[in-house]
C-alpha atoms as a PDB file:
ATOM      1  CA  UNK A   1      40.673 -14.002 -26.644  1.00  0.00           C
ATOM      2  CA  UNK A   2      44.243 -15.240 -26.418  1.00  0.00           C
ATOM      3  CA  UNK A   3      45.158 -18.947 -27.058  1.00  0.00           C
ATOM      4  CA  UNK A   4      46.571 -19.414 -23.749  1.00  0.00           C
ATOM      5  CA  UNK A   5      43.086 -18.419 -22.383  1.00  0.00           C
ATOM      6  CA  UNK A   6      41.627 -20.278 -25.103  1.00  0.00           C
ATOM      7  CA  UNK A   7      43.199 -23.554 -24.624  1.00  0.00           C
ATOM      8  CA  UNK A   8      43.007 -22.817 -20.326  1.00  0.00           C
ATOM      9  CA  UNK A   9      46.788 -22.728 -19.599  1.00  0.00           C
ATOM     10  CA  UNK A  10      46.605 -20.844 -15.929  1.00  0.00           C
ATOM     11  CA  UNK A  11      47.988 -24.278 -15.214  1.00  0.00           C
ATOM     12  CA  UNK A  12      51.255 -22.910 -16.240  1.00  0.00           C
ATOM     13  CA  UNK A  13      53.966 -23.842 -18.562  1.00  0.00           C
ATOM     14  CA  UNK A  14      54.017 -27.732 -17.830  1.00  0.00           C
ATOM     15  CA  UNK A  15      50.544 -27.872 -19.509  1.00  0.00           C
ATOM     16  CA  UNK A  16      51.870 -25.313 -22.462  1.00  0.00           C
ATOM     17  CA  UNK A  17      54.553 -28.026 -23.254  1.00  0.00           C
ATOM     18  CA  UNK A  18      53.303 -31.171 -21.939  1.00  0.00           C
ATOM     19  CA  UNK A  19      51.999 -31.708 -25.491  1.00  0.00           C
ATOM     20  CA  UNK A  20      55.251 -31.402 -27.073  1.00  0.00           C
ATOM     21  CA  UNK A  21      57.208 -34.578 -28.455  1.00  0.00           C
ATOM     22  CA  UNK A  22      59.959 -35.587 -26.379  1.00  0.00           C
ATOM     23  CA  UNK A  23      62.299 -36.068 -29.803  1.00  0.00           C
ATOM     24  CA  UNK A  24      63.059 -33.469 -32.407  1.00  0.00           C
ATOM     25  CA  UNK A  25      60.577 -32.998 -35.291  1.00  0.00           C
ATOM     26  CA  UNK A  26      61.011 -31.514 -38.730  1.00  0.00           C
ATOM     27  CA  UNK A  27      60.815 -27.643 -38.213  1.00  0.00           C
ATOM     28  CA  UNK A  28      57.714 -27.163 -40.394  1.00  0.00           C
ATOM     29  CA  UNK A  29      55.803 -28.983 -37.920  1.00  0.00           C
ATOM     30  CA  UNK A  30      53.935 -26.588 -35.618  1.00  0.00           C
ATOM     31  CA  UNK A  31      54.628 -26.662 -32.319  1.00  0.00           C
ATOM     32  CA  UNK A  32      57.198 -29.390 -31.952  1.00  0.00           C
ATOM     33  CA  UNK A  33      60.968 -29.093 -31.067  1.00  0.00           C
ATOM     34  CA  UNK A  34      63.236 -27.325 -33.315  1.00  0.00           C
ATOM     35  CA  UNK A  35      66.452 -26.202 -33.413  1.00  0.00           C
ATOM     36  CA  UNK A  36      66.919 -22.704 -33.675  1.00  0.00           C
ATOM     37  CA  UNK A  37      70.061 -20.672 -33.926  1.00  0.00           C
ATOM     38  CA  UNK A  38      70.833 -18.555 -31.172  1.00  0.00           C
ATOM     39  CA  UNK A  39      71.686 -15.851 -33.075  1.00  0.00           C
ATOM     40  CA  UNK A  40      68.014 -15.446 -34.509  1.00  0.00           C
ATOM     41  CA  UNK A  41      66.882 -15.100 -31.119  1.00  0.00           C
ATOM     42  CA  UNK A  42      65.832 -12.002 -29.052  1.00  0.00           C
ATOM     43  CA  UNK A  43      64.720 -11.548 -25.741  1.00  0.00           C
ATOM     44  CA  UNK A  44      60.860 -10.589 -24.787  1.00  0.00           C
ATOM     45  CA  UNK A  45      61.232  -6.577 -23.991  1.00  0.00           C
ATOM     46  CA  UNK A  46      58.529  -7.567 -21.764  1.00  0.00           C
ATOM     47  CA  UNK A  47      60.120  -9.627 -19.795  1.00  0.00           C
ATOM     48  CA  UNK A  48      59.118  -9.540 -16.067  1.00  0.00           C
ATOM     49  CA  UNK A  49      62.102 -10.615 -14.722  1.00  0.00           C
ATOM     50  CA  UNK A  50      64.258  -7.900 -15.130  1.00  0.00           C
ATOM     51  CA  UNK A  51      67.284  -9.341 -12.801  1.00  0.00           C
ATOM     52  CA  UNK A  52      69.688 -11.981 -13.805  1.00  0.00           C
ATOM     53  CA  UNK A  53      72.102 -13.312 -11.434  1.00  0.00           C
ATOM     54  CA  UNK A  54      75.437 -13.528 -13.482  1.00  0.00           C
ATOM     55  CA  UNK A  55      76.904 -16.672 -11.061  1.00  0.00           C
ATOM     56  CA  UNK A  56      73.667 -18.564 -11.649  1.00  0.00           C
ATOM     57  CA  UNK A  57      73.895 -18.277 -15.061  1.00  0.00           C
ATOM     58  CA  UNK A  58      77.657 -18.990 -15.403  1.00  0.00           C
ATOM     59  CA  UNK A  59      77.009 -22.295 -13.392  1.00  0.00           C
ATOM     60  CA  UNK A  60      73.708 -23.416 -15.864  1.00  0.00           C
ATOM     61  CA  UNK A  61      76.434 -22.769 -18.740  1.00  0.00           C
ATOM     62  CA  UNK A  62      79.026 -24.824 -17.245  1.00  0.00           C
ATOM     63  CA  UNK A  63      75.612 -27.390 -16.888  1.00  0.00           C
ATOM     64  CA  UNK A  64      74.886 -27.021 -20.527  1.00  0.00           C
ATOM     65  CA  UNK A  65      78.535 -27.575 -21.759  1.00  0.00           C
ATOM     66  CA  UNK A  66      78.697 -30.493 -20.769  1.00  0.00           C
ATOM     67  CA  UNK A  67      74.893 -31.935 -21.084  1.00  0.00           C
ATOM     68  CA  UNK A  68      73.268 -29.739 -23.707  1.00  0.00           C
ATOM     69  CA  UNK A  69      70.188 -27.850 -23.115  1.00  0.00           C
ATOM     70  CA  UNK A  70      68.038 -30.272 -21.210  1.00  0.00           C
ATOM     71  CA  UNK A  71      64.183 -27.888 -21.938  1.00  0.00           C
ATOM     72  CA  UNK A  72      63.488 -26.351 -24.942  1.00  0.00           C
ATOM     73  CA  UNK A  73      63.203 -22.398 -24.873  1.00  0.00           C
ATOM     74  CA  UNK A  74      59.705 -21.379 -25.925  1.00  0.00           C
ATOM     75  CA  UNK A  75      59.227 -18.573 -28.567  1.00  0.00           C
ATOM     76  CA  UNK A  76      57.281 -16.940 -30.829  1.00  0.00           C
ATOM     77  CA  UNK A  77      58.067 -15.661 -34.256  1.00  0.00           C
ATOM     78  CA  UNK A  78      59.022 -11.947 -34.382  1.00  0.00           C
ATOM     79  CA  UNK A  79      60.096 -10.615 -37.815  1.00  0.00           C
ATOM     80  CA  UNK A  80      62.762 -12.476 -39.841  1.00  0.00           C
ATOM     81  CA  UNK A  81      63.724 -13.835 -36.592  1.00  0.00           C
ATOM     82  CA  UNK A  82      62.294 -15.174 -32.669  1.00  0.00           C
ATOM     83  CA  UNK A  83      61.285 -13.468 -29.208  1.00  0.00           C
ATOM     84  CA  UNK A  84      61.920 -15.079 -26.204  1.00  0.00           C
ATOM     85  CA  UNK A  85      57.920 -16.066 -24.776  1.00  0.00           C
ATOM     86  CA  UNK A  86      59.386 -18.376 -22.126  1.00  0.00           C
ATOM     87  CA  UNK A  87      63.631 -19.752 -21.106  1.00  0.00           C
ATOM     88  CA  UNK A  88      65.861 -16.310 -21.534  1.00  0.00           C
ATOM     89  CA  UNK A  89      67.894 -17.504 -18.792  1.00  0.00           C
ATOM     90  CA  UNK A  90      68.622 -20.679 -20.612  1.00  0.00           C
ATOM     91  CA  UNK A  91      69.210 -18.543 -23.747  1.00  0.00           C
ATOM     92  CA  UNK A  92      71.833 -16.125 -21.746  1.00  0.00           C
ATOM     93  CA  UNK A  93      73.906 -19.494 -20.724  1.00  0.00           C
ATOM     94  CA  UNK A  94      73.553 -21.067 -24.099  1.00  0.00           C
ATOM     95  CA  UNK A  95      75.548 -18.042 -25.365  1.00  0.00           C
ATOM     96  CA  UNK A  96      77.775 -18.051 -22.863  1.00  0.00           C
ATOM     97  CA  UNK A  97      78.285 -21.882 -23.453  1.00  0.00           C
ATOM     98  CA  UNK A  98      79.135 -20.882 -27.119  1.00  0.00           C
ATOM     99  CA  UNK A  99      76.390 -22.734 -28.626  1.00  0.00           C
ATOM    100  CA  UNK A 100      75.288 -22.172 -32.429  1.00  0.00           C
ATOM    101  CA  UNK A 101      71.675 -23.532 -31.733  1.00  0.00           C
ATOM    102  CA  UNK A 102      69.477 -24.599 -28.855  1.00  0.00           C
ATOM    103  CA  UNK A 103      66.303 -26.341 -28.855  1.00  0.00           C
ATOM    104  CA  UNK A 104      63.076 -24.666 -28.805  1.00  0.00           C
ATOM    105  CA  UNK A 105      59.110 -24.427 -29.623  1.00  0.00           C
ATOM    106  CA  UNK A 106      57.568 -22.045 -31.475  1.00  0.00           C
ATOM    107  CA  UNK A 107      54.093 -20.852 -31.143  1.00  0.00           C
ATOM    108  CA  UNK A 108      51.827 -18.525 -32.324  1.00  0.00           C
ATOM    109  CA  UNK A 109      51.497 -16.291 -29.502  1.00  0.00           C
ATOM    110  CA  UNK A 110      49.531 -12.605 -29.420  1.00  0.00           C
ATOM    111  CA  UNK A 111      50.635 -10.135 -26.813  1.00  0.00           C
ATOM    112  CA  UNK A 112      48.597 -10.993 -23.924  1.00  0.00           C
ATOM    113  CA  UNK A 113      49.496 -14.685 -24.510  1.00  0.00           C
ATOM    114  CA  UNK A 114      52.954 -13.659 -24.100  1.00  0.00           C
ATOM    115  CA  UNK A 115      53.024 -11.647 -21.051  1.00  0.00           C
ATOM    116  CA  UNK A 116      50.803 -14.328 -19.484  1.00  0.00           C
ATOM    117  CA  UNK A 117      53.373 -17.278 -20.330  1.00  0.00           C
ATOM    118  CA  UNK A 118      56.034 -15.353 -19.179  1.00  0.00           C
ATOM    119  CA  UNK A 119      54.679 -14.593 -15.846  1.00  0.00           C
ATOM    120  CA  UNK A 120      53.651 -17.806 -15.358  1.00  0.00           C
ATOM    121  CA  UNK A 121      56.613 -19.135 -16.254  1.00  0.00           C
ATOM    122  CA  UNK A 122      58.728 -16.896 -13.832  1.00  0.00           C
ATOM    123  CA  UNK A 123      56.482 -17.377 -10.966  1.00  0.00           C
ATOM    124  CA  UNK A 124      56.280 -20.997 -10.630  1.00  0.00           C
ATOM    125  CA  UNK A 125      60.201 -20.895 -10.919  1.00  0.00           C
ATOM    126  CA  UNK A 126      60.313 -18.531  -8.233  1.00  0.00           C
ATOM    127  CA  UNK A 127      62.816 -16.344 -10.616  1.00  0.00           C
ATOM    128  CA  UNK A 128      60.915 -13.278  -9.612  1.00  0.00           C
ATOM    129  CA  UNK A 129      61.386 -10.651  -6.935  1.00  0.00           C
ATOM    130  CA  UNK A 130      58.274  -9.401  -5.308  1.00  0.00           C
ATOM    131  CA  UNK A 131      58.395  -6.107  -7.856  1.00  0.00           C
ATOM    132  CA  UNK A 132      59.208  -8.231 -10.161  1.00  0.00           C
ATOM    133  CA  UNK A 133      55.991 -10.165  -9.648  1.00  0.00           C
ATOM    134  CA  UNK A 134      54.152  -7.041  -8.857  1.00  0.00           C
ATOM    135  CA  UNK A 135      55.235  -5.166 -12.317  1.00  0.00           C
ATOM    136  CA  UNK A 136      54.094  -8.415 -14.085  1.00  0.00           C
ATOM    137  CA  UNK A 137      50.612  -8.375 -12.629  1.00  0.00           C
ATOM    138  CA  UNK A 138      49.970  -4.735 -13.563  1.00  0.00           C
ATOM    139  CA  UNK A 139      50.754  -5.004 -17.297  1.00  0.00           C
ATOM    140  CA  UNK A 140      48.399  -7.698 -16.779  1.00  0.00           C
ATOM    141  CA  UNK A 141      45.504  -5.331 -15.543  1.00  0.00           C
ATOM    142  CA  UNK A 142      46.724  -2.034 -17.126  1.00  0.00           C
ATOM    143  CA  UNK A 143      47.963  -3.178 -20.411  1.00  0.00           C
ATOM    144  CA  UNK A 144      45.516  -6.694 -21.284  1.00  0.00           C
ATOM    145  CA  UNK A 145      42.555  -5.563 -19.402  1.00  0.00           C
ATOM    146  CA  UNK A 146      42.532  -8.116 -16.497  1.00  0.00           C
ATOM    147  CA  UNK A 147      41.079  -7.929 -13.133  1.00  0.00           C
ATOM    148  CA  UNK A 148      42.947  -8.584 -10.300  1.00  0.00           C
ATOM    149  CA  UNK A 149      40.249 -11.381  -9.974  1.00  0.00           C
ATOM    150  CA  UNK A 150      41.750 -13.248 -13.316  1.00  0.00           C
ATOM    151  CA  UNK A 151      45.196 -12.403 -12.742  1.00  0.00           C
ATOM    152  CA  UNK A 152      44.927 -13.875  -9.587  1.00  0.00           C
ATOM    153  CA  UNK A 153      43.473 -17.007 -10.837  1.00  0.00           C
ATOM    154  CA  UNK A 154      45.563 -17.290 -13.802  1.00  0.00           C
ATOM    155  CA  UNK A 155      48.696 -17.825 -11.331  1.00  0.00           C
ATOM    156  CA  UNK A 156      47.148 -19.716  -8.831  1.00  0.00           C
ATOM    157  CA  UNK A 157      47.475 -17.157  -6.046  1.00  0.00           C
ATOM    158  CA  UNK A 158      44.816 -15.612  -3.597  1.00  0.00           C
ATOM    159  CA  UNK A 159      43.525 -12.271  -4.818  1.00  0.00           C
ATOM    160  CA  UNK A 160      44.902 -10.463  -1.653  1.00  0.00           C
ATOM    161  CA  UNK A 161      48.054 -12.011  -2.574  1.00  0.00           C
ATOM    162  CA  UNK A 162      48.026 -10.015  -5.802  1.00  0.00           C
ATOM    163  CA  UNK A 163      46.537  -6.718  -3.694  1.00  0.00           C
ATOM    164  CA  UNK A 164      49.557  -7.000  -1.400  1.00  0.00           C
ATOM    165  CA  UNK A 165      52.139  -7.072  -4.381  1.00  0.00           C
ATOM    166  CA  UNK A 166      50.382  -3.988  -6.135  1.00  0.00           C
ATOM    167  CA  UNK A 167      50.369  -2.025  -3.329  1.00  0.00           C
ATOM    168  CA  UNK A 168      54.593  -2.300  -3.242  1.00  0.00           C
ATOM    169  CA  UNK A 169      54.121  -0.707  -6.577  1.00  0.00           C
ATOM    170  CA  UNK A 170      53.052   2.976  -4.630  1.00  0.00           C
ATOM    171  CA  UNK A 171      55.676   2.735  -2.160  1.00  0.00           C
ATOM    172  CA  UNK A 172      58.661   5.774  -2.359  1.00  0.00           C
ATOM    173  CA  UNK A 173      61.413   4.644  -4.963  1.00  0.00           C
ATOM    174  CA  UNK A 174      63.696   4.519  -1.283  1.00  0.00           C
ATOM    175  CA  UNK A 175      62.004   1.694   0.001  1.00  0.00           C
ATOM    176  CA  UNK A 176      61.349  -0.772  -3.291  1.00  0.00           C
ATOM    177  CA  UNK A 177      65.380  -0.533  -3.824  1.00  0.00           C
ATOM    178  CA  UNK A 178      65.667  -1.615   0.187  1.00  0.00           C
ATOM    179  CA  UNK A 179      63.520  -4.608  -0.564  1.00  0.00           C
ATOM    180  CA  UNK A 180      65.445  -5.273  -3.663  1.00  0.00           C
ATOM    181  CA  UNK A 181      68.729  -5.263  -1.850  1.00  0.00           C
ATOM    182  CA  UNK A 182      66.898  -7.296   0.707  1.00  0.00           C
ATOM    183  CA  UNK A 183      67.698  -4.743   3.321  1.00  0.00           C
ATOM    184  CA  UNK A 184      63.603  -5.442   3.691  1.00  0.00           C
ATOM    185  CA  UNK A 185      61.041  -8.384   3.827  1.00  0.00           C
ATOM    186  CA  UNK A 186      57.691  -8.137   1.707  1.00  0.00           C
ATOM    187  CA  UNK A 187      56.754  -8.458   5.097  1.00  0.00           C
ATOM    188  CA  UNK A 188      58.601  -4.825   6.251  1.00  0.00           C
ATOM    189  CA  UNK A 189      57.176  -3.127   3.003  1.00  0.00           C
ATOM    190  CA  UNK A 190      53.849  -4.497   3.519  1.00  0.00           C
ATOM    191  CA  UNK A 191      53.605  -2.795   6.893  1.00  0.00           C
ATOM    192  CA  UNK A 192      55.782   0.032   5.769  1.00  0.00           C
ATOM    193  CA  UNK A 193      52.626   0.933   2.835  1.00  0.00           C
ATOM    194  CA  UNK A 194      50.693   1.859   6.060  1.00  0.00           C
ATOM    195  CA  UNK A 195      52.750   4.434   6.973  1.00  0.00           C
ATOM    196  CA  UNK A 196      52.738   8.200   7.303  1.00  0.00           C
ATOM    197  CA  UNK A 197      56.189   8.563   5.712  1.00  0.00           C
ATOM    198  CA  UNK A 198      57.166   4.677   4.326  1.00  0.00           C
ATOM    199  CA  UNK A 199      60.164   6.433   3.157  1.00  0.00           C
ATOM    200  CA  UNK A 200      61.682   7.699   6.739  1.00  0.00           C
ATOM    201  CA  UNK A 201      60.121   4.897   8.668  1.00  0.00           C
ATOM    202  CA  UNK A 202      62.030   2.526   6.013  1.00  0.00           C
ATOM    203  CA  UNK A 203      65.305   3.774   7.195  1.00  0.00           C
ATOM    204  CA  UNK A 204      64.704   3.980  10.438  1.00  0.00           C
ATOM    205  CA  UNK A 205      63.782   0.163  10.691  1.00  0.00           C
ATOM    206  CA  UNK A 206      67.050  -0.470   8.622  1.00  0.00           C
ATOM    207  CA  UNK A 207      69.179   1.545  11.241  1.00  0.00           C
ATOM    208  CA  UNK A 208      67.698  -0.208  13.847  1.00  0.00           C
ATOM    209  CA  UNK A 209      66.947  -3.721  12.654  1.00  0.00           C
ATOM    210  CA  UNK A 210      63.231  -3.714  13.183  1.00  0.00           C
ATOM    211  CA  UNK A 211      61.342  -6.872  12.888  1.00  0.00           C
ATOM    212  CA  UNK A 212      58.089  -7.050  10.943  1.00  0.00           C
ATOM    213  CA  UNK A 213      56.150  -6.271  13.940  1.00  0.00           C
ATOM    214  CA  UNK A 214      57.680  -3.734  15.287  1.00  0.00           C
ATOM    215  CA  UNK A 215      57.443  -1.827  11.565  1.00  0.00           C
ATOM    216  CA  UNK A 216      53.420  -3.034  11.951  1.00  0.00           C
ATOM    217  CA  UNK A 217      52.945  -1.398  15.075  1.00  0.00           C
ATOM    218  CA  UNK A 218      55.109   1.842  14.411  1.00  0.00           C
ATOM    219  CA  UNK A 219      53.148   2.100  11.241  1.00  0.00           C
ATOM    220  CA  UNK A 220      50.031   2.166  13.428  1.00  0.00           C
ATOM    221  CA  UNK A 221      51.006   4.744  15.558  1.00  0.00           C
ATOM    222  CA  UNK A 222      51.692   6.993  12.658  1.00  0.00           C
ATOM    223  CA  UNK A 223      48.755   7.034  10.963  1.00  0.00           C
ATOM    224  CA  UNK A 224      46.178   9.769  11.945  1.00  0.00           C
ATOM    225  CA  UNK A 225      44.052   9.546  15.179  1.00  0.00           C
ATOM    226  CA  UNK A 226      40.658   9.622  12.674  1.00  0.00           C
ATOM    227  CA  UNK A 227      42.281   6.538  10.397  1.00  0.00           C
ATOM    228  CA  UNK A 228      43.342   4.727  13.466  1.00  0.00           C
ATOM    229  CA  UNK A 229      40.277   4.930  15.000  1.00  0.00           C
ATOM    230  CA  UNK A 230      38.378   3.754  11.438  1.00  0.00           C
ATOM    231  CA  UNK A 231      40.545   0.687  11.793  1.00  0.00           C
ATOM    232  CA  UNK A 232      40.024  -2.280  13.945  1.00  0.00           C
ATOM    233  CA  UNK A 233      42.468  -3.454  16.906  1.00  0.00           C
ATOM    234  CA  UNK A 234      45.208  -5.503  15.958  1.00  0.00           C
ATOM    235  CA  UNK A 235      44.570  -9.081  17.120  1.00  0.00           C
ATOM    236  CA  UNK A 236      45.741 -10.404  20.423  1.00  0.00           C
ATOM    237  CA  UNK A 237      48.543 -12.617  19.127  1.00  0.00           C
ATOM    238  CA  UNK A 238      50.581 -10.497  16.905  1.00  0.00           C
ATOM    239  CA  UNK A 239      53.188 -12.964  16.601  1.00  0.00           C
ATOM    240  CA  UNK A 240      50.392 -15.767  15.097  1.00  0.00           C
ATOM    241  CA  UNK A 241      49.050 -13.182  12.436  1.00  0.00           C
ATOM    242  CA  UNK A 242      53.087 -12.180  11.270  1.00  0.00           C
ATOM    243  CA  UNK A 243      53.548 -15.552  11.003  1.00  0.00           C
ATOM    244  CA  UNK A 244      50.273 -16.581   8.990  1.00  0.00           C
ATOM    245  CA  UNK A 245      50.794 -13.330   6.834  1.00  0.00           C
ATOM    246  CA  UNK A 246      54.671 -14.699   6.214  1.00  0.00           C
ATOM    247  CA  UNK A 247      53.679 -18.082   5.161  1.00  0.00           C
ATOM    248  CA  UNK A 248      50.845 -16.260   3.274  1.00  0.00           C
ATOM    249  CA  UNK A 249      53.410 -14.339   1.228  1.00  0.00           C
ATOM    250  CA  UNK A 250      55.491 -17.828   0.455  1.00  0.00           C
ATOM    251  CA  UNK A 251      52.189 -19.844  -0.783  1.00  0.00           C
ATOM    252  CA  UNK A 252      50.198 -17.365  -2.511  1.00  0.00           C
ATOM    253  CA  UNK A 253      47.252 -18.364  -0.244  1.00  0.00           C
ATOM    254  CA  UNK A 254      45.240 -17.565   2.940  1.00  0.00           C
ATOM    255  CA  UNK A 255      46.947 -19.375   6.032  1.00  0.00           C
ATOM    256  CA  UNK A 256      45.105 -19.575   9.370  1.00  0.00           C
ATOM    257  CA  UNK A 257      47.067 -20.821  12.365  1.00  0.00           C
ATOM    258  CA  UNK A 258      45.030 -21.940  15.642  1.00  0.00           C
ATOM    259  CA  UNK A 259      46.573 -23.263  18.761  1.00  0.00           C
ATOM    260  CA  UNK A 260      45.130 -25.828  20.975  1.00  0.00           C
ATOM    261  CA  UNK A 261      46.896 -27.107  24.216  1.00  0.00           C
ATOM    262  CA  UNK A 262      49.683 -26.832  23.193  1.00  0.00           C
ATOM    263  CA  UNK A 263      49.135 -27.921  19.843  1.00  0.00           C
ATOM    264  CA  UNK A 264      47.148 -26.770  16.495  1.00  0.00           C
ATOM    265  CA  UNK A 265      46.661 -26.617  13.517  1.00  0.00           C
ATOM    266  CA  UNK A 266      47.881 -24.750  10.467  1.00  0.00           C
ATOM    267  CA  UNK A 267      45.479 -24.445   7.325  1.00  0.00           C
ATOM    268  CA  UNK A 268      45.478 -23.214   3.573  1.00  0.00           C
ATOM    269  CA  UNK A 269      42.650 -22.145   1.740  1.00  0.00           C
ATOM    270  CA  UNK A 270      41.989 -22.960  -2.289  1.00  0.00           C
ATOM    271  CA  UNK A 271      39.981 -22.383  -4.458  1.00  0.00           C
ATOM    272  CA  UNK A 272      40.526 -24.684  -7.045  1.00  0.00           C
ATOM    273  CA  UNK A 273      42.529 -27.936  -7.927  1.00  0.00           C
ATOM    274  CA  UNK A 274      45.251 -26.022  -9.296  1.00  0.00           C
ATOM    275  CA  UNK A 275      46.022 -23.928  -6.345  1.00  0.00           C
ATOM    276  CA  UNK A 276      46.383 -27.330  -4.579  1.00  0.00           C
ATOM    277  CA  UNK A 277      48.225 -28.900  -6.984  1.00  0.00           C
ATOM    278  CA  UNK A 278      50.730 -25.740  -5.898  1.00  0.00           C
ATOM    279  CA  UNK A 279      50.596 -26.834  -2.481  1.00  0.00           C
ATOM    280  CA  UNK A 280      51.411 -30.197  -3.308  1.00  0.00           C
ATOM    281  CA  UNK A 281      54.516 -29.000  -4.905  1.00  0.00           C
ATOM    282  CA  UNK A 282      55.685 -26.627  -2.508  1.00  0.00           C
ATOM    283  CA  UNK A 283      55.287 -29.208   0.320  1.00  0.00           C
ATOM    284  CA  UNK A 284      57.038 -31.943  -1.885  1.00  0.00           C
ATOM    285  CA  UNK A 285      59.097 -30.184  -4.031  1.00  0.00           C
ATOM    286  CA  UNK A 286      58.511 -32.271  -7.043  1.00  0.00           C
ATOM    287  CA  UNK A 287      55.573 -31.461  -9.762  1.00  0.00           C
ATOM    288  CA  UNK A 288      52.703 -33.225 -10.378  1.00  0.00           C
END
């Protein structure tokens, strides 16, 4: 069993470095702040997040020149030198700041512990794209074993959260570089997955600026007469489930909208402290 599962960081990276001293210790000491040269660094290969944004990272350099590097990179030790476990964006900008060295922590991460971290990491700074996200969750199944069950609990979303992601995974090369481009919503690929042919129906609802709906009920009407008869009816208020699914997609959760006289109410289902600590945050915008 990995450390990170050992030592029950699903919490996320906060809890991986709340233990570190705020001030620089000697190097030999394990786990506290060092400075490392940049040079001796390498990113993770395994990286989830495989897109950069070039302006973002030109503006954190122009933030580091003239404050320093205000988080310490997290790494591991990988040869005569370091891989990037957690902070390659910060890395990227350090270099392009022209710094020598940049202050990290070092841990003695396996594998799994790694690719955990680094998801983690990514998701609760919303640095991924939903294939992105969805990539990262299969090497967690495929490659480390986990069920969709733990992954889904080890990043604080709902397990149908994670279903919806992996299912973007078997969708026609055409329509994961439309969502990319953010010519589609997850919303549009979710519906497209239901499809006879995602691939045409993709570009069709590009053409002709489709909403979500429209893509959900098209998507119905192609499927077989046998599968659409196996299926229930879509519910009354289509506009009430796109929106509870949309919301779903931004928390990570189950949402359930009801309306009452003109009023209602909107509520989230967790399943543990952590998932509402999430909520907290999103809602807030500050971390807890």
């Amino acid at each position: 069993m990995s450390e990170l599962r050992q030592r029950g960081l699903g919490r996320g990276l906060s809890a991986l470095l709340g233990d570190a001293p705020s001030e620089p210790e000697a190097p030999a000491q394990r786990g506290g702040v060092r400075e490392v040269d940049v040079a001796a660094i390498r990113p993770n290969p395994k990286q989830p997040r495989r897109h950069f944004d070039e302006a973002a990272i030109v503006e954190l350099a122009d933030s580091i020149t003239r404050r320093g590097v205000l988080q310490p990179i997290l790494l591991r030790s990988a040869g005569d030198g370091f891989e990037i476990i957690a902070g390659e964006r910060r890395w990227r900008a350090a270099q392009k700041a022209q710094l020598h060295r940049i202050p990290a922590i070092v841990r003695d991460f396996d594998e799994a512990a790694t690719a955990e971290v680094a998801l983690i990491e990514n998701i609760q700074r919303e640095d991924l794209n939903a294939l992105e996200e969805a990539e990262g969750y299969r090497a967690l199944i495929s490659t480390y074993g986990h069920s969709q069950d733990e992954v889904a609990k080890l990043v604080h979303k709902s397990r149908s959260h994670v279903a919806n992601l992996l299912r973007l995974l078997d969708l026609p090369a055409f329509v994961q570089q439309a969502l990319m481009r953010g010519e589609l919503s997850m919303g549009h690929a979710r519906a497209l997955a239901a499809a006879d042919d995602p691939e045409q129906m993709a570009r069709d609802a590009i053409a002709g600026g489709w909403s979500v709906r429209q893509v959900e009920a098209r998507a119905r009407g192609s499927r077989p007469a046998k599968e659409r008869a196996r299926r229930p009816s879509a519910p009354a208020d289509a506009d009430t489930t796109a929106l509870e699914r949309q919301l779903g997609d931004i928390l990570g959760l189950k949402v359930r909208i009801a309306h009452q006289d003109g009023g209602g109410t909107v509520s989230v289902s967790f399943s543990s402290l952590d998932q509402l600590d999430l909520i907290c945050q999103k809602l807030t915008g500050e971390s807890f």
